[in-house]
PDB file of N, CA and C in Angstrom:
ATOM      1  N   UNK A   1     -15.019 -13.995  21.242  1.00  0.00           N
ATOM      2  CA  UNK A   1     -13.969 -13.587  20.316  1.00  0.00           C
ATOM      3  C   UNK A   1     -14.303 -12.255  19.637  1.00  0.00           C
ATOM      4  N   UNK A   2     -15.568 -11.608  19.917  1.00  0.00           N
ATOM      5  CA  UNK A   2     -15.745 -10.564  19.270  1.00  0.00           C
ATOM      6  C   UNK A   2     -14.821  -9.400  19.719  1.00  0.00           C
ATOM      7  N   UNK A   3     -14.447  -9.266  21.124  1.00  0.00           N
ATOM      8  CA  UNK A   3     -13.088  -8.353  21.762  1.00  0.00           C
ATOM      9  C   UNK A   3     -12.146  -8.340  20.721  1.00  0.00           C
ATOM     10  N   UNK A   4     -11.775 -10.010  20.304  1.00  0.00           N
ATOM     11  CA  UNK A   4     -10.292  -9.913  19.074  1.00  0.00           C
ATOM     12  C   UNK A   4     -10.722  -9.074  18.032  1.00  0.00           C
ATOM     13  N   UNK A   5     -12.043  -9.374  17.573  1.00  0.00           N
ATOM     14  CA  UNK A   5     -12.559  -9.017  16.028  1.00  0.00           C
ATOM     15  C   UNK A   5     -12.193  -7.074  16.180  1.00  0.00           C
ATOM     16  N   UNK A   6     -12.994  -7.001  17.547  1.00  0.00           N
ATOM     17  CA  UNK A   6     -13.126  -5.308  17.634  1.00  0.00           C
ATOM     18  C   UNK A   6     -11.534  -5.240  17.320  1.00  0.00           C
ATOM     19  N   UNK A   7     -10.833  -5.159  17.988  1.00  0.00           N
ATOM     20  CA  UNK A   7      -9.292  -4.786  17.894  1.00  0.00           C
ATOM     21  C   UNK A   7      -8.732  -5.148  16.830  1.00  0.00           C
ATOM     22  N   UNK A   8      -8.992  -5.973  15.859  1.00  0.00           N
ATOM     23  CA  UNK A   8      -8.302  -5.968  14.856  1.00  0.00           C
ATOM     24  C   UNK A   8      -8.658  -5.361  13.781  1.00  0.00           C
ATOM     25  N   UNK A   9     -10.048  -4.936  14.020  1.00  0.00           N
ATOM     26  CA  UNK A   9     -10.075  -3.506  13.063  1.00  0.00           C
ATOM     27  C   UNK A   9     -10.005  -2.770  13.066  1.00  0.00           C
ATOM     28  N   UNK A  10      -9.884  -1.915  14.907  1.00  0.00           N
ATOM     29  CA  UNK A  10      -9.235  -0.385  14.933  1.00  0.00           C
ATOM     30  C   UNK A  10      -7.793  -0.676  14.487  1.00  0.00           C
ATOM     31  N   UNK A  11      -7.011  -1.997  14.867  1.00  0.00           N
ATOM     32  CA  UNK A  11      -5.459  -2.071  14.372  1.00  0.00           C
ATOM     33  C   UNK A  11      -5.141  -1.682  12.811  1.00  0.00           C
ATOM     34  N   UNK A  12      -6.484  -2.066  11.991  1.00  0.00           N
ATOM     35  CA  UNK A  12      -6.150  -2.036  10.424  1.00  0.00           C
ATOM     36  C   UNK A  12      -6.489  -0.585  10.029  1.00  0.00           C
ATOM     37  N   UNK A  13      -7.180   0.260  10.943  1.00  0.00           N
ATOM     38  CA  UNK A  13      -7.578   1.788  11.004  1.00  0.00           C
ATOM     39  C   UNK A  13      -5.716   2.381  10.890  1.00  0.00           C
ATOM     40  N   UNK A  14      -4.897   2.224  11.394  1.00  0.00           N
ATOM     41  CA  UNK A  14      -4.049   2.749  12.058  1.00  0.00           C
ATOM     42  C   UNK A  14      -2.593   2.375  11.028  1.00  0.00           C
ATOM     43  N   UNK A  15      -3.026   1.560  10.101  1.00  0.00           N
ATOM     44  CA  UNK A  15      -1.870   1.157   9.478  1.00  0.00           C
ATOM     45  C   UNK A  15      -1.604   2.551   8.559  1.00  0.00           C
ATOM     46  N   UNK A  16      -0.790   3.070   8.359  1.00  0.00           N
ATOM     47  CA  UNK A  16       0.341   4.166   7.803  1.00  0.00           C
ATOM     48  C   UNK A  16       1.258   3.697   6.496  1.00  0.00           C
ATOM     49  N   UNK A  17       0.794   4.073   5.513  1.00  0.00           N
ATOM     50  CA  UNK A  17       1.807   3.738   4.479  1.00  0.00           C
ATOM     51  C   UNK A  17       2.673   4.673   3.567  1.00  0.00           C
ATOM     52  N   UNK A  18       2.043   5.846   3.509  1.00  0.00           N
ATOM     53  CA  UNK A  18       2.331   7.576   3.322  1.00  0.00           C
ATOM     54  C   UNK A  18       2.250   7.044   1.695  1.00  0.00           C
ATOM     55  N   UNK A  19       1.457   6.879   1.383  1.00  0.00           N
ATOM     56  CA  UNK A  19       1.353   6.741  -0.449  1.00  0.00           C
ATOM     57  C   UNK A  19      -0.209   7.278  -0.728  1.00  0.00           C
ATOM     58  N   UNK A  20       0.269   8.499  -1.590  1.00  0.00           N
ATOM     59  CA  UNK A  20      -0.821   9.132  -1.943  1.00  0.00           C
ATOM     60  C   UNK A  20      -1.217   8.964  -3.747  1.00  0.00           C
ATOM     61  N   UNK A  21      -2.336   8.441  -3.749  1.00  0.00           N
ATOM     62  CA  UNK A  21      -3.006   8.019  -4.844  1.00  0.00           C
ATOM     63  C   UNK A  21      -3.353   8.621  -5.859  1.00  0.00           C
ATOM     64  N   UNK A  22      -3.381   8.728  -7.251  1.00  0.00           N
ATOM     65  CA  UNK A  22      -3.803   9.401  -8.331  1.00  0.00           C
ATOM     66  C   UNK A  22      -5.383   8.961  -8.609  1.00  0.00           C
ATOM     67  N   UNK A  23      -5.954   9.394  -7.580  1.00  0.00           N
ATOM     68  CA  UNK A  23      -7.629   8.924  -8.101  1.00  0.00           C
ATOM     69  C   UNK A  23      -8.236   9.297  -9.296  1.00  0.00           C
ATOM     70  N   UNK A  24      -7.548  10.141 -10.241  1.00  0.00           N
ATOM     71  CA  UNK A  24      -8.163  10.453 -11.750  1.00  0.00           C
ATOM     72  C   UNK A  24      -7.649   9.434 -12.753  1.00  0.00           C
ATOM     73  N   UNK A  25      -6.356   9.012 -11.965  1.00  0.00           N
ATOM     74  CA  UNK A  25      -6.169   7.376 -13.349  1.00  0.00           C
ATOM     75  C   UNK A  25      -6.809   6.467 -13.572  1.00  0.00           C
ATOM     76  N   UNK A  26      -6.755   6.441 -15.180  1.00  0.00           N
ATOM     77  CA  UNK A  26      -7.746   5.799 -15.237  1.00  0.00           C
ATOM     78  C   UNK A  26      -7.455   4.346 -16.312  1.00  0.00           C
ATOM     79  N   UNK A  27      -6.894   3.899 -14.993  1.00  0.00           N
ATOM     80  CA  UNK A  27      -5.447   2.756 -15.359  1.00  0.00           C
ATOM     81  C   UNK A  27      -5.796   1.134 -14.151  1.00  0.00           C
ATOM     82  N   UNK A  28      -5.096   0.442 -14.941  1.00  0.00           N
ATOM     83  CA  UNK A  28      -4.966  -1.020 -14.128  1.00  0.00           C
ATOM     84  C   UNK A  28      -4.226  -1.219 -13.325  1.00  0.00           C
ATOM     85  N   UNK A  29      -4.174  -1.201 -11.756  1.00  0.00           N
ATOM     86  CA  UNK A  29      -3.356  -0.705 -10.733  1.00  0.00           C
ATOM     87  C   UNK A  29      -3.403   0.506 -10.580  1.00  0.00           C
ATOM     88  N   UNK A  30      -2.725   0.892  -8.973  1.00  0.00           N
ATOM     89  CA  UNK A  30      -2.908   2.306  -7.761  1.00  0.00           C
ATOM     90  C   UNK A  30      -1.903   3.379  -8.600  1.00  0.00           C
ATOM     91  N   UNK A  31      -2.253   4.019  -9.478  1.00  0.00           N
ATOM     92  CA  UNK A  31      -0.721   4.968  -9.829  1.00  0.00           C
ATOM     93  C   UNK A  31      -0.541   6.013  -8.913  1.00  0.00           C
ATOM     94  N   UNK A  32       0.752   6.282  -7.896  1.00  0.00           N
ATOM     95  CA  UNK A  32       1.106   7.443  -7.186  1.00  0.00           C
ATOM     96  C   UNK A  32       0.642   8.694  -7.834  1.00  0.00           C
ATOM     97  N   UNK A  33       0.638   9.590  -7.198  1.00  0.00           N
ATOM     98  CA  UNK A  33       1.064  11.044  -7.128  1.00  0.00           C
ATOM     99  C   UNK A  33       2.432  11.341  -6.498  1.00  0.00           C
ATOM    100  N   UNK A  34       2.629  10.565  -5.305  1.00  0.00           N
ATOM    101  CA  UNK A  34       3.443  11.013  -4.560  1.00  0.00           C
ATOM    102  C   UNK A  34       3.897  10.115  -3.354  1.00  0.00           C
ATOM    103  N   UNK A  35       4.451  10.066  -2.582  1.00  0.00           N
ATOM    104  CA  UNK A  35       4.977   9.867  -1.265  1.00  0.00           C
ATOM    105  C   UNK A  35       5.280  10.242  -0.381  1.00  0.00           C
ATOM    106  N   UNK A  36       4.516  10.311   0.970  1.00  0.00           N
ATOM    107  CA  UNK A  36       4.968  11.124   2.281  1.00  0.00           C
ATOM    108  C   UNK A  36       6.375  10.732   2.352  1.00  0.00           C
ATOM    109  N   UNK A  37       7.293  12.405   2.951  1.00  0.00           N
ATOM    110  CA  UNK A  37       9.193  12.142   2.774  1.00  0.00           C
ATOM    111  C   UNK A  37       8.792  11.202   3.947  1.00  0.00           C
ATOM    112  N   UNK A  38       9.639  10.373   4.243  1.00  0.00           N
ATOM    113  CA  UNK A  38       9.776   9.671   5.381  1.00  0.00           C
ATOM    114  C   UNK A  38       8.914   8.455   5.769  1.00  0.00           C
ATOM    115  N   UNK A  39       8.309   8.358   5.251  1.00  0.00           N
ATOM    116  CA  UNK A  39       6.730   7.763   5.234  1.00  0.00           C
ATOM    117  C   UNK A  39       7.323   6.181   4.988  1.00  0.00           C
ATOM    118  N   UNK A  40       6.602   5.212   5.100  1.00  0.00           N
ATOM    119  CA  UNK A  40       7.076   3.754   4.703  1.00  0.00           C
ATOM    120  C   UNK A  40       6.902   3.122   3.098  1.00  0.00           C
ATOM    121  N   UNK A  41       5.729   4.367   2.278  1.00  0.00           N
ATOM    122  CA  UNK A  41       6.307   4.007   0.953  1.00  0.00           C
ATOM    123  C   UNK A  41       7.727   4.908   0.611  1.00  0.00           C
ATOM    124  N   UNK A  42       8.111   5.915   1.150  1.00  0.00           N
ATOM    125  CA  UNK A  42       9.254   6.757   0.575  1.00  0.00           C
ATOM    126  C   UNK A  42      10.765   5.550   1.254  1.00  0.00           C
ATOM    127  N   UNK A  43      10.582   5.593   2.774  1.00  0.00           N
ATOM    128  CA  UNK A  43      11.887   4.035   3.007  1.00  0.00           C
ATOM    129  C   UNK A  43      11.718   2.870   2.260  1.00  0.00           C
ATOM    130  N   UNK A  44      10.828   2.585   1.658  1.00  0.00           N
ATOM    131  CA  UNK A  44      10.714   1.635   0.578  1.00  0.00           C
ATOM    132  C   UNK A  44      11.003   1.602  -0.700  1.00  0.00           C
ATOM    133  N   UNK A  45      11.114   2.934  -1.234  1.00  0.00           N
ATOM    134  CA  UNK A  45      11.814   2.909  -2.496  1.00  0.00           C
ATOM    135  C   UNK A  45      10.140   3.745  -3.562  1.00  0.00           C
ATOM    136  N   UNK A  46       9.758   3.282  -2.808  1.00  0.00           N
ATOM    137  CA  UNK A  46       8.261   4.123  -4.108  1.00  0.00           C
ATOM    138  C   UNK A  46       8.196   5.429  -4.004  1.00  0.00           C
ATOM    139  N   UNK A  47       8.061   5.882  -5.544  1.00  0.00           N
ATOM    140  CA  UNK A  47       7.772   7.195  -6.453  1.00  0.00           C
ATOM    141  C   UNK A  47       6.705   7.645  -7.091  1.00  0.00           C
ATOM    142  N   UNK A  48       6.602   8.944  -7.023  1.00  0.00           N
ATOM    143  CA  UNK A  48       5.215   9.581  -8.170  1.00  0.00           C
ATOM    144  C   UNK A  48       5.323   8.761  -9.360  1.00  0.00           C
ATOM    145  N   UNK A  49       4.481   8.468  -9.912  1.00  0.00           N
ATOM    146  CA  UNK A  49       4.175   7.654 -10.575  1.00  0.00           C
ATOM    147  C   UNK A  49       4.512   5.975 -11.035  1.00  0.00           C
ATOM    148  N   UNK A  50       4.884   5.828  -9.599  1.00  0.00           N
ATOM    149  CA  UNK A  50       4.821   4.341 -10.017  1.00  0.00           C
ATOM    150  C   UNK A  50       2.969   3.799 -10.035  1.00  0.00           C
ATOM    151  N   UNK A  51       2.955   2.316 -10.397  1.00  0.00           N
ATOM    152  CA  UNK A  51       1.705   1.992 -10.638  1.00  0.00           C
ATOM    153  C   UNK A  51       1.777   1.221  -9.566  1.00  0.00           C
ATOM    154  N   UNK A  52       1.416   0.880  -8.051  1.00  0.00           N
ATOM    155  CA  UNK A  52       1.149  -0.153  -7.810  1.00  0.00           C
ATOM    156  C   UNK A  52      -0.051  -1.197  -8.627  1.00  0.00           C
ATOM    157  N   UNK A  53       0.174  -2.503  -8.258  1.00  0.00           N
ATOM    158  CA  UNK A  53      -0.058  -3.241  -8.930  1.00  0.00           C
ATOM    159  C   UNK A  53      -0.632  -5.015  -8.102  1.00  0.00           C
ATOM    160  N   UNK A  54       0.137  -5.027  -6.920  1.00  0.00           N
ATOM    161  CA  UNK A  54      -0.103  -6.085  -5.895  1.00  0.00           C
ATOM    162  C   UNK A  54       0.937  -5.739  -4.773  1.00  0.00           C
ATOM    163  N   UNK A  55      -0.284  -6.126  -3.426  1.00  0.00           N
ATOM    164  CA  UNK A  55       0.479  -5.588  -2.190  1.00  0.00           C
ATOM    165  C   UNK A  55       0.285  -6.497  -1.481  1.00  0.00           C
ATOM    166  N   UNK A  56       1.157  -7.557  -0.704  1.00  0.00           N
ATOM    167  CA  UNK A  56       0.480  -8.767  -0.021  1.00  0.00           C
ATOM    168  C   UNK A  56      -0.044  -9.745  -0.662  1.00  0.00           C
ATOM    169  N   UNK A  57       0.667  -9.792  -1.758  1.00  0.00           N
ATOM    170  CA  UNK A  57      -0.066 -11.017  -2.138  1.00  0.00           C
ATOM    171  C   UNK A  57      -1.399 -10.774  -2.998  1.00  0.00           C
ATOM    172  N   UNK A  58      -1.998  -9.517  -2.982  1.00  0.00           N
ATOM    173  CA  UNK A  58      -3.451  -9.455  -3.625  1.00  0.00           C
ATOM    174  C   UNK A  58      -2.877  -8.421  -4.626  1.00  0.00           C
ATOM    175  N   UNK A  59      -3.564  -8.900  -5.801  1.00  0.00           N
ATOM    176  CA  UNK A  59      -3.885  -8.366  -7.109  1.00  0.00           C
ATOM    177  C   UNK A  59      -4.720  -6.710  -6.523  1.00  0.00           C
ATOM    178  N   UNK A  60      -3.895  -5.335  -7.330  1.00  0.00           N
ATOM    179  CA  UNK A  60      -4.361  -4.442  -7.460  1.00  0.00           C
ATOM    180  C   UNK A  60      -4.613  -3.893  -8.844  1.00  0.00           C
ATOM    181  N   UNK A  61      -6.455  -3.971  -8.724  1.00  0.00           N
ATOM    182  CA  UNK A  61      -6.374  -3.120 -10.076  1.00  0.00           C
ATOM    183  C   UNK A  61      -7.033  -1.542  -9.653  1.00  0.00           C
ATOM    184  N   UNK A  62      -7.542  -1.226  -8.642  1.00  0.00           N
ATOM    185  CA  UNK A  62      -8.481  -0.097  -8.805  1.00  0.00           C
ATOM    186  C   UNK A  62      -7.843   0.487  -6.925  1.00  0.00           C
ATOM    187  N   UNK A  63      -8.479   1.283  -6.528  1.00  0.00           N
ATOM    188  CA  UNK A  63      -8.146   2.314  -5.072  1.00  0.00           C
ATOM    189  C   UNK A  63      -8.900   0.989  -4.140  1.00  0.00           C
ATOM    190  N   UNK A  64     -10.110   0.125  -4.410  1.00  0.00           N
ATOM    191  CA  UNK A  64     -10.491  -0.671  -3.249  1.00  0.00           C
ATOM    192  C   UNK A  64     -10.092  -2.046  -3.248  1.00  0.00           C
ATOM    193  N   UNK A  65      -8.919  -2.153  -4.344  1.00  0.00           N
ATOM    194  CA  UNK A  65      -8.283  -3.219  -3.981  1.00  0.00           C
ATOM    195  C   UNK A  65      -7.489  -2.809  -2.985  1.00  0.00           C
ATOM    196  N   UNK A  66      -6.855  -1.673  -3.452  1.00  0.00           N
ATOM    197  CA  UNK A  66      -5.481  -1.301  -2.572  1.00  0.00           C
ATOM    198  C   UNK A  66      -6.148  -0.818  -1.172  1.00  0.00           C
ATOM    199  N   UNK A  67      -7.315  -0.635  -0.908  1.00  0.00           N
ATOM    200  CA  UNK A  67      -8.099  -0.393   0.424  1.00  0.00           C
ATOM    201  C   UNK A  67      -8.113  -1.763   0.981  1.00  0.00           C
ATOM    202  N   UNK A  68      -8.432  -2.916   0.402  1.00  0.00           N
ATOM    203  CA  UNK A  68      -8.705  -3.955   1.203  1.00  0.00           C
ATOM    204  C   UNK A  68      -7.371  -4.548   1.469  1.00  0.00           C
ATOM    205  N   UNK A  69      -6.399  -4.488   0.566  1.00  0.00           N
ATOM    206  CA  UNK A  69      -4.950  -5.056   0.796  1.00  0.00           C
ATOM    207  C   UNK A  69      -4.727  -4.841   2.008  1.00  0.00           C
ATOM    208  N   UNK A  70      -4.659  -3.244   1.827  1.00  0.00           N
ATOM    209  CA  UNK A  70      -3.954  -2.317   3.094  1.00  0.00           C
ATOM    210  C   UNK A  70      -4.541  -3.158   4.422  1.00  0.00           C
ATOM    211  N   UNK A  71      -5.819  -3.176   4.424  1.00  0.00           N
ATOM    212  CA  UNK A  71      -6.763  -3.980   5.892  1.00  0.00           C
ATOM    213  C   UNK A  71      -5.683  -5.316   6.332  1.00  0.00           C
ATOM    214  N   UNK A  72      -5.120  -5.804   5.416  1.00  0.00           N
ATOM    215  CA  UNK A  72      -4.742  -7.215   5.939  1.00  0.00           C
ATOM    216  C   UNK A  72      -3.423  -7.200   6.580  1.00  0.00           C
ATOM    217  N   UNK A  73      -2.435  -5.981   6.596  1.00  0.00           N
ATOM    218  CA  UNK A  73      -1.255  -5.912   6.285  1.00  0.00           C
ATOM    219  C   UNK A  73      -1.218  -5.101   8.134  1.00  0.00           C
ATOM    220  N   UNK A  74       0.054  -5.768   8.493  1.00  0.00           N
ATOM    221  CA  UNK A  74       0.058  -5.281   9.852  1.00  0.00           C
ATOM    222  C   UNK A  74       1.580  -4.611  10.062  1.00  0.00           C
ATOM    223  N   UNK A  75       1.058  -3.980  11.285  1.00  0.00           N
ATOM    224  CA  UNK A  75       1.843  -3.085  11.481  1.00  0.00           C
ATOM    225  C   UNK A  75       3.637  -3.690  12.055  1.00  0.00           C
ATOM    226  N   UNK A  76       4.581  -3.169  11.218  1.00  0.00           N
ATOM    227  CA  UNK A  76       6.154  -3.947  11.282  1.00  0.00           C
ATOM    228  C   UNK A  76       5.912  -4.238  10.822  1.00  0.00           C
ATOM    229  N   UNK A  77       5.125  -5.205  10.086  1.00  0.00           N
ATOM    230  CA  UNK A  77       5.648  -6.772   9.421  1.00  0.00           C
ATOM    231  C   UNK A  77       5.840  -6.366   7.936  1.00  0.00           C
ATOM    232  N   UNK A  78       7.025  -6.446   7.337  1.00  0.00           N
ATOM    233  CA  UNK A  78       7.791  -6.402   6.020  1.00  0.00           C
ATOM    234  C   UNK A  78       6.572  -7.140   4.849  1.00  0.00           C
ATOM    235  N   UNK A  79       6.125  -6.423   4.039  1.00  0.00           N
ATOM    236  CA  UNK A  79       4.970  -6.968   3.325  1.00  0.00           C
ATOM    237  C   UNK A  79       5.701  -6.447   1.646  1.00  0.00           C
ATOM    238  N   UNK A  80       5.478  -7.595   0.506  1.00  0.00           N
ATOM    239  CA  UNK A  80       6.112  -7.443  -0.990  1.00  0.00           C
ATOM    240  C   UNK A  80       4.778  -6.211  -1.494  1.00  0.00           C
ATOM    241  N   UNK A  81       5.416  -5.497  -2.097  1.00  0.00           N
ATOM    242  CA  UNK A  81       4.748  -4.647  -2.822  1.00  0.00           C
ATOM    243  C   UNK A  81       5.360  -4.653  -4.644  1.00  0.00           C
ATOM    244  N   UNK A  82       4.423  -4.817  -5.665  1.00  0.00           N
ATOM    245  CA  UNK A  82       4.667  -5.384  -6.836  1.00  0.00           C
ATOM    246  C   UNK A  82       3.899  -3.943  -7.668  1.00  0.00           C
ATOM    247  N   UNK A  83       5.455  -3.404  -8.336  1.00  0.00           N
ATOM    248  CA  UNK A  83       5.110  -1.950  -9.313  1.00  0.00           C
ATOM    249  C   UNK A  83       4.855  -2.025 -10.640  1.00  0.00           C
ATOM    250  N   UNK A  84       4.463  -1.351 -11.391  1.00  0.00           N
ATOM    251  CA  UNK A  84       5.495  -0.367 -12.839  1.00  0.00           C
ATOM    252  C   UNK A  84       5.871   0.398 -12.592  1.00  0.00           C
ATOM    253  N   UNK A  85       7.199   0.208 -13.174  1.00  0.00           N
ATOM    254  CA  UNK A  85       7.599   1.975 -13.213  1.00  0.00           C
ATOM    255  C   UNK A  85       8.448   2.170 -15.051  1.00  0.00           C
ATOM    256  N   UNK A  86       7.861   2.770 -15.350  1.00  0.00           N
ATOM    257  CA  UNK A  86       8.281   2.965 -16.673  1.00  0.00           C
ATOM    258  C   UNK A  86       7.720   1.773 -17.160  1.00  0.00           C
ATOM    259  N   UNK A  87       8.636   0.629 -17.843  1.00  0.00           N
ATOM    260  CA  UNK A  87       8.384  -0.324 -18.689  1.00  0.00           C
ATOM    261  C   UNK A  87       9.041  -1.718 -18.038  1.00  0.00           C
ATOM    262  N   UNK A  88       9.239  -1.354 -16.299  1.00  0.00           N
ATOM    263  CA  UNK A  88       9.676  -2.316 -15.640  1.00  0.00           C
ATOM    264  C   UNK A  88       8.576  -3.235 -14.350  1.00  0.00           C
ATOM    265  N   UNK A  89       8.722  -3.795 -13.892  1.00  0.00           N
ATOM    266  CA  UNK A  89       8.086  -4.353 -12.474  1.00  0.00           C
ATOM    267  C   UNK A  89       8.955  -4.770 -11.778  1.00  0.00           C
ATOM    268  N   UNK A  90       8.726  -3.493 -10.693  1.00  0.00           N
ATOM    269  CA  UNK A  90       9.668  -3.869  -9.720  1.00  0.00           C
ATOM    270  C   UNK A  90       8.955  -4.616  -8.066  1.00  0.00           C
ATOM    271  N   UNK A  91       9.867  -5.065  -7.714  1.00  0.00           N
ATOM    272  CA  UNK A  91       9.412  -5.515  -5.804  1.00  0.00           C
ATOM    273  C   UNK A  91       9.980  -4.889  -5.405  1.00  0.00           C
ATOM    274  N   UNK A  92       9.342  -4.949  -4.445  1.00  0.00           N
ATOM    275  CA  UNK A  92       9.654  -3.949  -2.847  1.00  0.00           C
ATOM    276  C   UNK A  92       9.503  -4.887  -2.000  1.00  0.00           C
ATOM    277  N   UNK A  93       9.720  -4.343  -0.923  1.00  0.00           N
ATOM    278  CA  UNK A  93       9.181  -4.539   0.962  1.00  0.00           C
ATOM    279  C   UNK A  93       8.463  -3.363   1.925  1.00  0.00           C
ATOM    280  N   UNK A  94       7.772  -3.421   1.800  1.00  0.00           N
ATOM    281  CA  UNK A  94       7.041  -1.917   2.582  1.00  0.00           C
ATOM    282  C   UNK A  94       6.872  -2.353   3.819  1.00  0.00           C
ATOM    283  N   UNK A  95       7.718  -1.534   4.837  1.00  0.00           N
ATOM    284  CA  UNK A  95       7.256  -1.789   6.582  1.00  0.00           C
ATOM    285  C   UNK A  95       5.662  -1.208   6.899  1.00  0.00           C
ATOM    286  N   UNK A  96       4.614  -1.855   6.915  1.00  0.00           N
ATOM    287  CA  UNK A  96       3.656  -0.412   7.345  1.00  0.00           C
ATOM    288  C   UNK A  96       3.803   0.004   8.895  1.00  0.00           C
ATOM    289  N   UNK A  97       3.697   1.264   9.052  1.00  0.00           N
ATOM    290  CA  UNK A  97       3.834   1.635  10.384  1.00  0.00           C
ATOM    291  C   UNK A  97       2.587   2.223  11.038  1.00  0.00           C
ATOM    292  N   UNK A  98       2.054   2.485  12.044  1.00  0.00           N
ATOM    293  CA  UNK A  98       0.912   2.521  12.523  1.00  0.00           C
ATOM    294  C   UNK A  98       0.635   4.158  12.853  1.00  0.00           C
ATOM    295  N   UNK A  99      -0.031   4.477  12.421  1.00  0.00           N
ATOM    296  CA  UNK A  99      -0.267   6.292  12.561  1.00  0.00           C
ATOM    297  C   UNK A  99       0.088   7.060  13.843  1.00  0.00           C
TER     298      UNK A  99
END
């Protein structure tokens, strides 16, 4: 089974979400900078400065939560993504797509 193991971690290499991170916040949850146009956070509805917050089901507070989330999350499959934005929390659905 190690063949499956290999392949399912170049597969989690390859996942695409076009959400670029504010690594100087210094905050509880992923806060944007931005969004690749076209990208599967921009068809999803996410903005500069939203906070992610939980992606899949897992609690985000820091960049290696949202690193390990990302690992679990496959490519097509419609996955909840949980924000702030302003003084709200919103859901999503983020397609990830594969690079």
């Amino acid at each position: 089974s190690s063949v499956a193991q290999d392949a399912g971690s170049r597969d989690t290499l390859r996942i695409y979400l076009g959400t670029i991170p504010d690594y100087a916040a210094e905050i509880e949850g992923l806060r944007l900078t931005g969004v690749t146009e076209g990208g599967p956070a921009d068809v999803a509805g996410l903005k500069a400065g939203d906070v992610i917050i939980e992606l899949a089901g897992q609690k985000i507070a820091n960049i290696y939560d949202y690193t390990y989330a990302i690992d679990a999350l496959k490519v097509d499959k419609p996955s909840p993504v949980k924000l702030r934005r302003g003084g709200e929390i919103i859901q999503l659905q983020i397609i990830p797509k594969a690079r």
